[in-house]
PDB file of N, CA and C in Angstrom:
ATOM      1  N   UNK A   1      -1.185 -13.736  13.599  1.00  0.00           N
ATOM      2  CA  UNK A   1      -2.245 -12.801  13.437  1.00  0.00           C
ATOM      3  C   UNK A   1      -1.776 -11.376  13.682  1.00  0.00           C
ATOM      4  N   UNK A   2      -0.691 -10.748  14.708  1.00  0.00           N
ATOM      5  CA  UNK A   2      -0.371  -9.755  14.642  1.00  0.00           C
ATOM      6  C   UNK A   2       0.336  -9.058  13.436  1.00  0.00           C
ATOM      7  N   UNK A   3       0.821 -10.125  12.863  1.00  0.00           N
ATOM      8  CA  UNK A   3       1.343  -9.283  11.185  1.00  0.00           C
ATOM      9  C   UNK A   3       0.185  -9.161  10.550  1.00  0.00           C
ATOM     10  N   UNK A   4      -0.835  -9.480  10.363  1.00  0.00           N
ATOM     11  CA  UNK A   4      -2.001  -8.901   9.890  1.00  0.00           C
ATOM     12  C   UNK A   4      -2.094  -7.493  10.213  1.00  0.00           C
ATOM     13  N   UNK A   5      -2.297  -7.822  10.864  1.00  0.00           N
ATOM     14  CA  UNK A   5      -3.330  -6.315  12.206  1.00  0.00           C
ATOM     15  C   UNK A   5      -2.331  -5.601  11.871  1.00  0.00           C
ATOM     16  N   UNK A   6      -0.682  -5.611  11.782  1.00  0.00           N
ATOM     17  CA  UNK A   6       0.390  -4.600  11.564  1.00  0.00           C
ATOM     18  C   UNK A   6      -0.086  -4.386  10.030  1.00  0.00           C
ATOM     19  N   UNK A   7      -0.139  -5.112   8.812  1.00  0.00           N
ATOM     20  CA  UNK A   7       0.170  -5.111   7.891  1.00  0.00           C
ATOM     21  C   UNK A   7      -1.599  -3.861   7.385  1.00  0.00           C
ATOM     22  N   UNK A   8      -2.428  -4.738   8.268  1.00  0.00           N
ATOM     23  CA  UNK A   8      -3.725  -4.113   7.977  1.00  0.00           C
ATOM     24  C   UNK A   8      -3.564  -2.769   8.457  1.00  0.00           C
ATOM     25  N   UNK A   9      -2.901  -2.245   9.568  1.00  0.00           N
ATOM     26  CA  UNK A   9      -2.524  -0.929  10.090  1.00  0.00           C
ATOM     27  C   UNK A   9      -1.935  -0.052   9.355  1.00  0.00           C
ATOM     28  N   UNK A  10      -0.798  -0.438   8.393  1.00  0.00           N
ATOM     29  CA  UNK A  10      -0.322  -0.266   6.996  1.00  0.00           C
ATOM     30  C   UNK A  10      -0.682   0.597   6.033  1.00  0.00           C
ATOM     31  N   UNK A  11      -2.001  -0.267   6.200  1.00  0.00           N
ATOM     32  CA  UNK A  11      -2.059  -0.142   4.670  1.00  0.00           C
ATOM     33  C   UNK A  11      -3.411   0.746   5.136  1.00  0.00           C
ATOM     34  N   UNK A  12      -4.060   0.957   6.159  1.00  0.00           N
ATOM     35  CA  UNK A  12      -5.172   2.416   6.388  1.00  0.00           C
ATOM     36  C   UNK A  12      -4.181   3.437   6.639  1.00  0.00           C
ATOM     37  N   UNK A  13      -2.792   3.130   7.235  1.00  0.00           N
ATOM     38  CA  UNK A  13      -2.334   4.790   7.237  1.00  0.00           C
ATOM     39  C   UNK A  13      -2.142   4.935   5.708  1.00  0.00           C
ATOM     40  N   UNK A  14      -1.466   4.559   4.882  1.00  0.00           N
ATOM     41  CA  UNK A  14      -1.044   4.579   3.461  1.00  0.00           C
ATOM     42  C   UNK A  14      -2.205   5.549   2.856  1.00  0.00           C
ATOM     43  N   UNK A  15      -3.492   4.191   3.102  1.00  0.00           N
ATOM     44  CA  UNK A  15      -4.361   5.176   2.536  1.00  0.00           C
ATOM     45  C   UNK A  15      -4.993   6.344   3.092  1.00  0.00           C
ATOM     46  N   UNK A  16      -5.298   6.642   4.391  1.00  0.00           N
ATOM     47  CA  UNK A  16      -5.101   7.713   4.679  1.00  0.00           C
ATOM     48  C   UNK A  16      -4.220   9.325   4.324  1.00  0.00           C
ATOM     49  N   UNK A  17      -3.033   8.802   4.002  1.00  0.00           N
ATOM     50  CA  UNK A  17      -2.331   9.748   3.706  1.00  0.00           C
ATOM     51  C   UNK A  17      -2.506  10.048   2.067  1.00  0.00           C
ATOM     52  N   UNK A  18      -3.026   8.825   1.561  1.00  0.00           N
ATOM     53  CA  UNK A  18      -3.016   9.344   0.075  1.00  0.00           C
ATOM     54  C   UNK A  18      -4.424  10.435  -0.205  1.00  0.00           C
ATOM     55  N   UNK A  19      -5.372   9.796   1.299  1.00  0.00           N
ATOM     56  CA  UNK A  19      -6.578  10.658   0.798  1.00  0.00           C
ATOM     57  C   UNK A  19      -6.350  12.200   1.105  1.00  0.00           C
ATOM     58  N   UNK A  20      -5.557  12.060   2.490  1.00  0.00           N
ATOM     59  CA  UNK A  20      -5.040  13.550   2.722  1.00  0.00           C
ATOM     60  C   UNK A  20      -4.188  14.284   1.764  1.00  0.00           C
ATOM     61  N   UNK A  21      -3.570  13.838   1.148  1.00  0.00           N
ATOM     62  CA  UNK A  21      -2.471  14.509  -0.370  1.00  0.00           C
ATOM     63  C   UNK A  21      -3.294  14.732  -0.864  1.00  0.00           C
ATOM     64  N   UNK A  22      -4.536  13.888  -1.229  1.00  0.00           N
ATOM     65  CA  UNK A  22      -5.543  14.619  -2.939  1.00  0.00           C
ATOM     66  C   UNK A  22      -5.971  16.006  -2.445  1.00  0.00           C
ATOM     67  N   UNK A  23      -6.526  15.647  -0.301  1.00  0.00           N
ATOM     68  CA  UNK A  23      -7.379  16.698  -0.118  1.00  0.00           C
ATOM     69  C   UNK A  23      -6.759  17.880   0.387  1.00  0.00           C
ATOM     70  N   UNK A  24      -5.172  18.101   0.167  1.00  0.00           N
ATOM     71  CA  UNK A  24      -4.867  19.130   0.879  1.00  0.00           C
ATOM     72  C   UNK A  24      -4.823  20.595  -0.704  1.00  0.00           C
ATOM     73  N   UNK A  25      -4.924  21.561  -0.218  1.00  0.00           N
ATOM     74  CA  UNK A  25      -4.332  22.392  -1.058  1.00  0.00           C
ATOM     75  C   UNK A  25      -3.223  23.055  -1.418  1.00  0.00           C
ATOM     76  N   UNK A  26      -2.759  22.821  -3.018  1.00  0.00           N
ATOM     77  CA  UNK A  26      -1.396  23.194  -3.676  1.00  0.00           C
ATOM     78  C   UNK A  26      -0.862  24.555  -2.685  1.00  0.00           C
ATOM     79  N   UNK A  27       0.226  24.093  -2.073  1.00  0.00           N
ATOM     80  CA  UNK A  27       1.219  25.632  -1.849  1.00  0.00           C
ATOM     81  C   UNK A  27       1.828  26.314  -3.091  1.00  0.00           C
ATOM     82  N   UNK A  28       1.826  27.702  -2.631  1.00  0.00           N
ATOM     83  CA  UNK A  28       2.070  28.302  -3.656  1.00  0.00           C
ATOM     84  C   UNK A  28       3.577  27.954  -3.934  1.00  0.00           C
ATOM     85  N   UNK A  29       4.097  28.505  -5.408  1.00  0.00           N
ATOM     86  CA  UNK A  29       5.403  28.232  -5.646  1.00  0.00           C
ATOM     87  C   UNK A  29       6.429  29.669  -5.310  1.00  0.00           C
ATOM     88  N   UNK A  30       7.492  28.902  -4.585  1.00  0.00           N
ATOM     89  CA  UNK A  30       8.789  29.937  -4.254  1.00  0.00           C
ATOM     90  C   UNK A  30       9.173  30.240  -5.507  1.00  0.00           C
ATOM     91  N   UNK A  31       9.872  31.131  -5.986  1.00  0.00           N
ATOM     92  CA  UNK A  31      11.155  31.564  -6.244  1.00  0.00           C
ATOM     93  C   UNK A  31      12.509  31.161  -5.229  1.00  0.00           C
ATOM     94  N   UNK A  32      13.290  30.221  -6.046  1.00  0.00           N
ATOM     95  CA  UNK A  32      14.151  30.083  -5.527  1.00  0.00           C
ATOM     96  C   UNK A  32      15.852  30.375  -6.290  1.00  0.00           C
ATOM     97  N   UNK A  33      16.661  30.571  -5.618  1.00  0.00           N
ATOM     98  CA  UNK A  33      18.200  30.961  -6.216  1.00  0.00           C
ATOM     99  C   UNK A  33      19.057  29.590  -6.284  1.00  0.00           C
ATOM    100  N   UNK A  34      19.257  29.488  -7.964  1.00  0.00           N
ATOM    101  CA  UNK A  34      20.271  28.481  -8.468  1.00  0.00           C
ATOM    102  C   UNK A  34      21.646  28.597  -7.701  1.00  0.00           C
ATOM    103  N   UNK A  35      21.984  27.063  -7.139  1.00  0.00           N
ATOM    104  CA  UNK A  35      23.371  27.514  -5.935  1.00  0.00           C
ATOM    105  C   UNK A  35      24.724  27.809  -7.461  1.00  0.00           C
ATOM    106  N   UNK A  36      24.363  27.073  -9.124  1.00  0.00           N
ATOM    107  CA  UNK A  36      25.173  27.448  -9.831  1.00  0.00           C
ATOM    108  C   UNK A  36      25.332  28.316 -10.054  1.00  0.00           C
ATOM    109  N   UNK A  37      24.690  29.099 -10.695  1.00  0.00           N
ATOM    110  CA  UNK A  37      24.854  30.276 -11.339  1.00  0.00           C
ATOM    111  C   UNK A  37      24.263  31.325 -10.611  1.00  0.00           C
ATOM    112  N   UNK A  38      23.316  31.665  -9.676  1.00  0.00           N
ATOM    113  CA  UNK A  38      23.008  32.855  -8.792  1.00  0.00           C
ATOM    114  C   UNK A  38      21.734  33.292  -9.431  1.00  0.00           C
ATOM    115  N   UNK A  39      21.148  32.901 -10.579  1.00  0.00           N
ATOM    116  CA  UNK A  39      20.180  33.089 -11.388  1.00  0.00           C
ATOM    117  C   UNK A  39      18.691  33.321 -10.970  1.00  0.00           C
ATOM    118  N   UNK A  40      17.925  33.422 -10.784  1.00  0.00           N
ATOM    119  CA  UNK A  40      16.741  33.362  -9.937  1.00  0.00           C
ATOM    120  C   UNK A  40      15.777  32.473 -10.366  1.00  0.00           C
ATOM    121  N   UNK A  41      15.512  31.106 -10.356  1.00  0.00           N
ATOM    122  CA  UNK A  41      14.881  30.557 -10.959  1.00  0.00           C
ATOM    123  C   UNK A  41      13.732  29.981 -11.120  1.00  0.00           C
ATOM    124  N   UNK A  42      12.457  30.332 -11.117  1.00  0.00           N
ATOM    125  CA  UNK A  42      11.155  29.800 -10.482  1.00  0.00           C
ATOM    126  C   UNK A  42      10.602  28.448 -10.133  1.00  0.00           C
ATOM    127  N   UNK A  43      10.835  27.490  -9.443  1.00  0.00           N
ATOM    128  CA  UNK A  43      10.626  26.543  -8.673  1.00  0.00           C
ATOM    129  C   UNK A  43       9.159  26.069  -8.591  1.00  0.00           C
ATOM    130  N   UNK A  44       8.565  25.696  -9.115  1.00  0.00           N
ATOM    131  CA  UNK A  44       7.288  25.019  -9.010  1.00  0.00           C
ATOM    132  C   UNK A  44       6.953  23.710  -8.463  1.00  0.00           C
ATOM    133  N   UNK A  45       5.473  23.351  -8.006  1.00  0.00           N
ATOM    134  CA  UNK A  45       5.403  22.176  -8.032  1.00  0.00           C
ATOM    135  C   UNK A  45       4.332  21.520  -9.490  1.00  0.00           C
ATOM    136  N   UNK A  46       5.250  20.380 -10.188  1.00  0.00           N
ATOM    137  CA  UNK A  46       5.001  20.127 -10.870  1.00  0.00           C
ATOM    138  C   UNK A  46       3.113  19.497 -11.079  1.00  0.00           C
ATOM    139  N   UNK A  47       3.122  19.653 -12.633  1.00  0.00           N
ATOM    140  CA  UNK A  47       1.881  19.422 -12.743  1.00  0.00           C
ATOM    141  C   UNK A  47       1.320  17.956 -12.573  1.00  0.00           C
ATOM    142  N   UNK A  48       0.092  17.941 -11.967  1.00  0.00           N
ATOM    143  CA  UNK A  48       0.023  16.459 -11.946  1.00  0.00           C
ATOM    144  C   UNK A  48      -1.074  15.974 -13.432  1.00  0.00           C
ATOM    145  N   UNK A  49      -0.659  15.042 -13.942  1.00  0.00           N
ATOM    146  CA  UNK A  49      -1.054  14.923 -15.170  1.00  0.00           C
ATOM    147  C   UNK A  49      -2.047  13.512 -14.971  1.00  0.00           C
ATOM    148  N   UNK A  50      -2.935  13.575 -16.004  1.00  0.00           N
ATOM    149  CA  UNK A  50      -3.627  12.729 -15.860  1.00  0.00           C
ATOM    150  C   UNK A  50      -3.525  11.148 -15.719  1.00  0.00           C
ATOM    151  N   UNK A  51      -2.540  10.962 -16.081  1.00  0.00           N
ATOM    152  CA  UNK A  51      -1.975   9.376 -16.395  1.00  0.00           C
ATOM    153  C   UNK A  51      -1.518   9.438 -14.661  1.00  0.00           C
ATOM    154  N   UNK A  52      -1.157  10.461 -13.687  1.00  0.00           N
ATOM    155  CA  UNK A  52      -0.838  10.327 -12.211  1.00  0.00           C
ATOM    156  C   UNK A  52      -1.647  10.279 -11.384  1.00  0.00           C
ATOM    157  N   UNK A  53      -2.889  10.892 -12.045  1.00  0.00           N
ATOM    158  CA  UNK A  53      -4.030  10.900 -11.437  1.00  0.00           C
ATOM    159  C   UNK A  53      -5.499   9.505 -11.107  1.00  0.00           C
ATOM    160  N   UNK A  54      -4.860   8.926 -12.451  1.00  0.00           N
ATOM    161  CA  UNK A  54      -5.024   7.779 -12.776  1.00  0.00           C
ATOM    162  C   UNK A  54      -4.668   6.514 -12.014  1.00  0.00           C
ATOM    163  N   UNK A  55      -3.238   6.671 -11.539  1.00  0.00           N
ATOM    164  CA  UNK A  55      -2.387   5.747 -11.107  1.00  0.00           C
ATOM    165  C   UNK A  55      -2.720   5.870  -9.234  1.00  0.00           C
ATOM    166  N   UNK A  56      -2.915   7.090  -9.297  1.00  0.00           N
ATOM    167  CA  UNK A  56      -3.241   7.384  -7.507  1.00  0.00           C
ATOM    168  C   UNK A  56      -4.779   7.123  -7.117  1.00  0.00           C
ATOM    169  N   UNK A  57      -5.842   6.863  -8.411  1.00  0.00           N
ATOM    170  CA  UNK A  57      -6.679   6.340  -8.280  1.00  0.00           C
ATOM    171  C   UNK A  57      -6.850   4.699  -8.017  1.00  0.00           C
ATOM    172  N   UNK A  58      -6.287   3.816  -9.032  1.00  0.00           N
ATOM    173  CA  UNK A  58      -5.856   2.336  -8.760  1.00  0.00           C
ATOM    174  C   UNK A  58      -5.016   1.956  -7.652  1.00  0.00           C
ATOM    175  N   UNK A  59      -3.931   3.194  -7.224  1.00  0.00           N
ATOM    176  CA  UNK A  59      -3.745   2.701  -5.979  1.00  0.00           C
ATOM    177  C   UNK A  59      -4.510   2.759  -4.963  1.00  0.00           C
ATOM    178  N   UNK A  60      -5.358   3.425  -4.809  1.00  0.00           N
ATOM    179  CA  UNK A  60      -6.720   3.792  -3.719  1.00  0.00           C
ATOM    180  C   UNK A  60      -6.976   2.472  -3.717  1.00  0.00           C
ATOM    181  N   UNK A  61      -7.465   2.323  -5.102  1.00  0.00           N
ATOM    182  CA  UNK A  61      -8.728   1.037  -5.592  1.00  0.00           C
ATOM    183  C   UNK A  61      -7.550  -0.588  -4.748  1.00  0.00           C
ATOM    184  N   UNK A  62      -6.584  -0.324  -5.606  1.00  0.00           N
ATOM    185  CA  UNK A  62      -5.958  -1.617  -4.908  1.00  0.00           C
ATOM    186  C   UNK A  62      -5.714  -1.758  -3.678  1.00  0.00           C
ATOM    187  N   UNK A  63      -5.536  -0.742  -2.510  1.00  0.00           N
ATOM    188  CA  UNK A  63      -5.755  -0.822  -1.284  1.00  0.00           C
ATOM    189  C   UNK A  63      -6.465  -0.929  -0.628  1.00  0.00           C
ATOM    190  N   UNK A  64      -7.711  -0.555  -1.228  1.00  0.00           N
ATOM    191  CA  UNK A  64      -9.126  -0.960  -0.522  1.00  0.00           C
ATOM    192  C   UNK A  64      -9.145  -2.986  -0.666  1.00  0.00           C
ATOM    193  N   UNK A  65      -8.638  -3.074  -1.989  1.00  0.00           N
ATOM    194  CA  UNK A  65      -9.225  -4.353  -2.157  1.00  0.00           C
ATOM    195  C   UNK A  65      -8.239  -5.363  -1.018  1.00  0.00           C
ATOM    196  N   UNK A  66      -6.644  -5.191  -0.916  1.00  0.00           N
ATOM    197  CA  UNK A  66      -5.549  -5.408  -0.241  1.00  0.00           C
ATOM    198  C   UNK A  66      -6.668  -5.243   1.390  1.00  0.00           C
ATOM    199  N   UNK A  67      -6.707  -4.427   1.516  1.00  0.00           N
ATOM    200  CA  UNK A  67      -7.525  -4.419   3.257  1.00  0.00           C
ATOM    201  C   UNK A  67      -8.637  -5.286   2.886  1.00  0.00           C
ATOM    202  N   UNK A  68      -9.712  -5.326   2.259  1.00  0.00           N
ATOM    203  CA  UNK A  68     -10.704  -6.358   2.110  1.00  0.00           C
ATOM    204  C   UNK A  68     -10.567  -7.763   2.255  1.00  0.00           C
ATOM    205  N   UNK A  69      -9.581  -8.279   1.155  1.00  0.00           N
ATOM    206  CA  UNK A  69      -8.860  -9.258   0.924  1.00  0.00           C
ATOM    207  C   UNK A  69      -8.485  -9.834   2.833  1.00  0.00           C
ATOM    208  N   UNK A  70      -7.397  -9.073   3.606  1.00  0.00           N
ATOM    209  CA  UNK A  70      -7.211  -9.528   4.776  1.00  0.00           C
ATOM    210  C   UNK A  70      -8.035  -9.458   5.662  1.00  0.00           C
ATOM    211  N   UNK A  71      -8.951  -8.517   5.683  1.00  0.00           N
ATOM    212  CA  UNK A  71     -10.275  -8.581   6.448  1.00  0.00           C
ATOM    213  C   UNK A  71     -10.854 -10.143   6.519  1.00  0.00           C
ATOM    214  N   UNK A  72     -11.607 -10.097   4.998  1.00  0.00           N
ATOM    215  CA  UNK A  72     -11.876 -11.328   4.493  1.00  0.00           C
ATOM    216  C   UNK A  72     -11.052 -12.703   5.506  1.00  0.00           C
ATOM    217  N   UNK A  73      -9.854 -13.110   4.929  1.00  0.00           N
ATOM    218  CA  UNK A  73      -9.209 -13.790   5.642  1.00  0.00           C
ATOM    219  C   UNK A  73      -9.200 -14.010   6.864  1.00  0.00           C
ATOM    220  N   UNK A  74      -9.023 -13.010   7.790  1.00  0.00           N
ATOM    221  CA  UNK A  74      -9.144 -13.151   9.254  1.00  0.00           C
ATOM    222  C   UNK A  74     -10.506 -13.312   9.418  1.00  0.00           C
ATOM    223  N   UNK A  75     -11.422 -12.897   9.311  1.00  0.00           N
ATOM    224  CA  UNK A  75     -12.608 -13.889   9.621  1.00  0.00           C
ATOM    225  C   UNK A  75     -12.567 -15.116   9.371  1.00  0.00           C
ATOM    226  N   UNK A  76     -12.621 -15.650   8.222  1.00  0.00           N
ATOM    227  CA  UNK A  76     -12.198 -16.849   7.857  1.00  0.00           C
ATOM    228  C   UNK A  76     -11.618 -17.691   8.606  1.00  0.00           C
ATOM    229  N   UNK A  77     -10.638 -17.387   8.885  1.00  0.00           N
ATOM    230  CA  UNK A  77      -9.705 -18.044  10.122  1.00  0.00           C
ATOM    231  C   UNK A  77     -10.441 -17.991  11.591  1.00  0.00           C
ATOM    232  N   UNK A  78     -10.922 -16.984  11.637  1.00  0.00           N
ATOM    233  CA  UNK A  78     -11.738 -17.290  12.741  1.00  0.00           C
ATOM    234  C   UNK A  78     -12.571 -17.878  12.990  1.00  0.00           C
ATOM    235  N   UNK A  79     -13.380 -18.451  12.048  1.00  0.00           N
ATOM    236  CA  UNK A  79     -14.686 -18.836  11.943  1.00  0.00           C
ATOM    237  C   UNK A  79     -14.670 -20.499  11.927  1.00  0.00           C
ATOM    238  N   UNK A  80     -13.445 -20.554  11.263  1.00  0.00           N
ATOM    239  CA  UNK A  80     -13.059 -21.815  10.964  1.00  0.00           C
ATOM    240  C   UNK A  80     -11.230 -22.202  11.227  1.00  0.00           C
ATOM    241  N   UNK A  81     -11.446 -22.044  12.253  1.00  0.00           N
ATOM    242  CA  UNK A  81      -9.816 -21.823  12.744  1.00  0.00           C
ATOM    243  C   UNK A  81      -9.247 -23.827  12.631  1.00  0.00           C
ATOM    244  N   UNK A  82      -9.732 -24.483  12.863  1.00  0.00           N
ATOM    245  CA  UNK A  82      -9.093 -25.865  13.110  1.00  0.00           C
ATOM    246  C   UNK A  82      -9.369 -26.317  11.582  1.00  0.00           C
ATOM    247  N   UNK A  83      -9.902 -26.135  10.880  1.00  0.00           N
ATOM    248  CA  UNK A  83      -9.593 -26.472   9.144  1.00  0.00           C
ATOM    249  C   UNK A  83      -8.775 -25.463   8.602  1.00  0.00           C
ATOM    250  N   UNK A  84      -8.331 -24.312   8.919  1.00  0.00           N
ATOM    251  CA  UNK A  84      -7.636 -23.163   8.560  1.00  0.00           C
ATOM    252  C   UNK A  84      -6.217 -24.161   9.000  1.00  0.00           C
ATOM    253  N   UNK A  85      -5.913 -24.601  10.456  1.00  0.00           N
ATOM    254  CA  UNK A  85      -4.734 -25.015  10.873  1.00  0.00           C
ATOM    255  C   UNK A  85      -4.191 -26.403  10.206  1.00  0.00           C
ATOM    256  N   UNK A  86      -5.489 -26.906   9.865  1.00  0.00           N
ATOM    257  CA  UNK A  86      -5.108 -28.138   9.272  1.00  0.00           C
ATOM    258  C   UNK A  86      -5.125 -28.098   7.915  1.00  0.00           C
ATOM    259  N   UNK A  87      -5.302 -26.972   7.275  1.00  0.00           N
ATOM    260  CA  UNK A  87      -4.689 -26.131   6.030  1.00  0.00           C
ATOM    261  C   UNK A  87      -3.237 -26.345   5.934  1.00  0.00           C
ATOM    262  N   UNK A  88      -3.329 -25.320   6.963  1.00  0.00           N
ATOM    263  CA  UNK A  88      -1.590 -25.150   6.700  1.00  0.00           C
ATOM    264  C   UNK A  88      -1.041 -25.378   7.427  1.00  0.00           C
ATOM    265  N   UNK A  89      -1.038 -26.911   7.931  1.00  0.00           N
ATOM    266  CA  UNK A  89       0.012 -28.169   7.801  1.00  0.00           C
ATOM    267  C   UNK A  89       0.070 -28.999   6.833  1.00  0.00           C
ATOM    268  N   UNK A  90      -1.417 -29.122   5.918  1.00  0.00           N
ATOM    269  CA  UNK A  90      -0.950 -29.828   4.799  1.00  0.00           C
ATOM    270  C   UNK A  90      -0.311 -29.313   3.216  1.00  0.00           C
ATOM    271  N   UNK A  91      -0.143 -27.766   3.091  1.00  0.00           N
ATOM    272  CA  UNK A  91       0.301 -26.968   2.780  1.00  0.00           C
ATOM    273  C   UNK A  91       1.895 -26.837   2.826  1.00  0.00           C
ATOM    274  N   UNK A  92       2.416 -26.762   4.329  1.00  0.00           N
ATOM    275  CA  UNK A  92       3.629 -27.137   4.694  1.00  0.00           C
ATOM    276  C   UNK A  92       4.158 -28.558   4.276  1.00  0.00           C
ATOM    277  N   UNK A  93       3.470 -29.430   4.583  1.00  0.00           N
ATOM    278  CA  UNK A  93       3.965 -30.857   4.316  1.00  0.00           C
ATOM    279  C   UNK A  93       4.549 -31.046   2.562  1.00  0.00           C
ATOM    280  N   UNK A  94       3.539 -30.223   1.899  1.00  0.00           N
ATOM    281  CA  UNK A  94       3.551 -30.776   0.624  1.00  0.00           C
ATOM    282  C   UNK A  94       4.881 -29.681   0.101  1.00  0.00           C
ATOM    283  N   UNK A  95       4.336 -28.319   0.720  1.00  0.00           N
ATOM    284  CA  UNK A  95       6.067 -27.607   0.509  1.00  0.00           C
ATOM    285  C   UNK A  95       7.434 -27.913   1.116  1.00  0.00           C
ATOM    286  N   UNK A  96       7.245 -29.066   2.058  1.00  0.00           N
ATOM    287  CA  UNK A  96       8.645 -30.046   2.531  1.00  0.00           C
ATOM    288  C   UNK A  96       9.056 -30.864   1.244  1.00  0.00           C
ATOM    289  N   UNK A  97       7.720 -31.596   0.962  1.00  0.00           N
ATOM    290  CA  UNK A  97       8.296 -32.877   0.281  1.00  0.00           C
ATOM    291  C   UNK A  97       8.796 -31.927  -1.213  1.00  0.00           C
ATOM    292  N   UNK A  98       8.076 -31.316  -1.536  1.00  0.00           N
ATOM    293  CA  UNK A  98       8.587 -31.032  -2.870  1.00  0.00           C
ATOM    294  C   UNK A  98      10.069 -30.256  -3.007  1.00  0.00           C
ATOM    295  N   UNK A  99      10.928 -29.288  -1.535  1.00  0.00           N
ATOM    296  CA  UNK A  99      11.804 -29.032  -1.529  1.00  0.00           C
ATOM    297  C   UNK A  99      12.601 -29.864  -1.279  1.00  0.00           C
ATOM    298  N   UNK A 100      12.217 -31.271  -0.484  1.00  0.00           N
ATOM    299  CA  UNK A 100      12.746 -32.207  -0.514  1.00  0.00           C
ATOM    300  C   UNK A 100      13.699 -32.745  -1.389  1.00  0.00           C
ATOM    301  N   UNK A 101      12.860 -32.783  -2.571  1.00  0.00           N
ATOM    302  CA  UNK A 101      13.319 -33.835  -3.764  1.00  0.00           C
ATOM    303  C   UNK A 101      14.174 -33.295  -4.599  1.00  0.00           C
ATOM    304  N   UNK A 102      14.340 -31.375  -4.481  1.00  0.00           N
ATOM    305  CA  UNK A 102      15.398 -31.089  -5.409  1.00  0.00           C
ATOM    306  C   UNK A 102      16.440 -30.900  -4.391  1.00  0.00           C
TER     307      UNK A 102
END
Protein backbone atom coordinates (compact mmCIF):
# COMPACT_ATOMS: atom_id res chain seq x y z
CA UNK A 1 0.00 0.00 0.00
CA UNK A 2 2.81 2.48 0.46
CA UNK A 3 3.69 2.38 -3.33
CA UNK A 4 0.33 3.59 -3.85
CA UNK A 5 0.30 6.50 -1.54
CA UNK A 6 4.05 7.16 -3.17
CA UNK A 7 2.82 6.62 -6.63
CA UNK A 8 -0.56 8.61 -5.75
CA UNK A 9 1.88 11.42 -4.26
CA UNK A 10 3.35 11.39 -7.83
CA UNK A 11 1.18 11.91 -9.70
CA UNK A 12 -0.68 15.24 -7.55
CA UNK A 13 2.78 16.81 -7.60
CA UNK A 14 3.01 16.15 -11.53
CA UNK A 15 -0.18 17.58 -11.72
CA UNK A 16 0.29 20.28 -9.71
CA UNK A 17 3.15 21.49 -11.47
CA UNK A 18 1.52 21.17 -14.79
CA UNK A 19 -1.31 23.40 -13.40
CA UNK A 20 1.32 25.84 -12.15
CA UNK A 21 3.21 26.00 -15.82
CA UNK A 22 -0.27 26.84 -17.62
CA UNK A 23 -0.78 29.41 -14.65
CA UNK A 24 2.42 31.12 -14.49
CA UNK A 25 3.26 34.07 -16.78
CA UNK A 26 5.57 33.99 -20.07
CA UNK A 27 9.07 35.71 -19.12
CA UNK A 28 10.09 38.00 -21.31
CA UNK A 29 12.71 37.00 -24.00
CA UNK A 30 16.65 37.79 -23.58
CA UNK A 31 18.78 38.68 -26.20
CA UNK A 32 21.40 36.48 -26.06
CA UNK A 33 25.24 36.24 -27.73
CA UNK A 34 26.01 33.24 -30.16
CA UNK A 35 29.29 31.56 -28.33
CA UNK A 36 30.01 30.91 -32.51
CA UNK A 37 30.05 33.68 -34.16
CA UNK A 38 29.58 36.72 -31.50
CA UNK A 39 26.36 37.62 -33.39
CA UNK A 40 23.56 38.83 -31.22
CA UNK A 41 20.87 36.59 -31.53
CA UNK A 42 17.30 36.86 -30.14
CA UNK A 43 16.44 33.91 -27.97
CA UNK A 44 12.85 33.31 -27.39
CA UNK A 45 10.62 31.09 -25.76
CA UNK A 46 9.03 29.14 -28.23
CA UNK A 47 5.48 29.23 -29.26
CA UNK A 48 3.19 26.89 -27.79
CA UNK A 49 1.01 25.60 -30.53
CA UNK A 50 -2.12 24.14 -30.41
CA UNK A 51 -1.54 20.46 -31.00
CA UNK A 52 0.79 21.20 -27.29
CA UNK A 53 -1.87 22.61 -25.86
CA UNK A 54 -3.90 19.83 -26.65
CA UNK A 55 -1.53 17.22 -25.45
CA UNK A 56 -1.04 19.13 -21.91
CA UNK A 57 -4.71 19.01 -21.78
CA UNK A 58 -5.05 14.91 -22.07
CA UNK A 59 -2.30 14.79 -19.89
CA UNK A 60 -4.27 16.69 -17.11
CA UNK A 61 -7.29 14.51 -18.22
CA UNK A 62 -5.19 11.24 -17.95
CA UNK A 63 -3.91 12.06 -14.55
CA UNK A 64 -6.92 12.83 -13.03
CA UNK A 65 -8.26 9.54 -14.28
CA UNK A 66 -4.61 7.61 -13.17
CA UNK A 67 -5.35 9.18 -9.42
CA UNK A 68 -9.10 8.12 -9.62
CA UNK A 69 -8.38 4.81 -10.93
CA UNK A 70 -5.96 4.22 -7.55
CA UNK A 71 -8.19 5.99 -5.32
CA UNK A 72 -10.85 3.71 -6.59
CA UNK A 73 -8.68 0.66 -5.87
CA UNK A 74 -7.58 1.36 -2.44
CA UNK A 75 -10.92 1.58 -1.22
CA UNK A 76 -11.70 -1.44 -2.75
CA UNK A 77 -9.11 -3.18 -1.02
CA UNK A 78 -10.18 -1.84 1.91
CA UNK A 79 -13.53 -2.58 1.96
CA UNK A 80 -12.98 -5.91 0.91
CA UNK A 81 -9.51 -6.72 1.89
CA UNK A 82 -9.75 -10.80 2.45
CA UNK A 83 -11.34 -11.36 -1.22
CA UNK A 84 -8.83 -8.71 -2.54
CA UNK A 85 -6.00 -11.19 -0.80
CA UNK A 86 -7.53 -14.15 -1.98
CA UNK A 87 -7.43 -12.42 -5.40
CA UNK A 88 -4.12 -12.27 -5.55
CA UNK A 89 -3.10 -15.57 -4.57
CA UNK A 90 -5.15 -17.00 -7.11
CA UNK A 91 -3.76 -14.63 -9.62
CA UNK A 92 -0.21 -15.62 -8.51
CA UNK A 93 -0.92 -19.31 -8.61
CA UNK A 94 -2.19 -19.22 -12.10
CA UNK A 95 0.93 -16.84 -13.08
CA UNK A 96 3.23 -19.81 -11.49
CA UNK A 97 1.65 -22.51 -13.33
CA UNK A 98 1.61 -20.90 -16.62
CA UNK A 99 5.45 -19.78 -16.24
CA UNK A 100 5.79 -23.06 -15.18
CA UNK A 101 5.12 -24.88 -18.32
CA UNK A 102 7.35 -22.82 -20.64
Amino acid sequence: MTKDAVLLQELRSLKEELSAARQAPSAPSEDRTSASNGNAAPVGKPEVTADQRQLHGDLHEFMDEITKLIEDAEKNVLTHSTASVIGAMIVGILIGRFLGRH
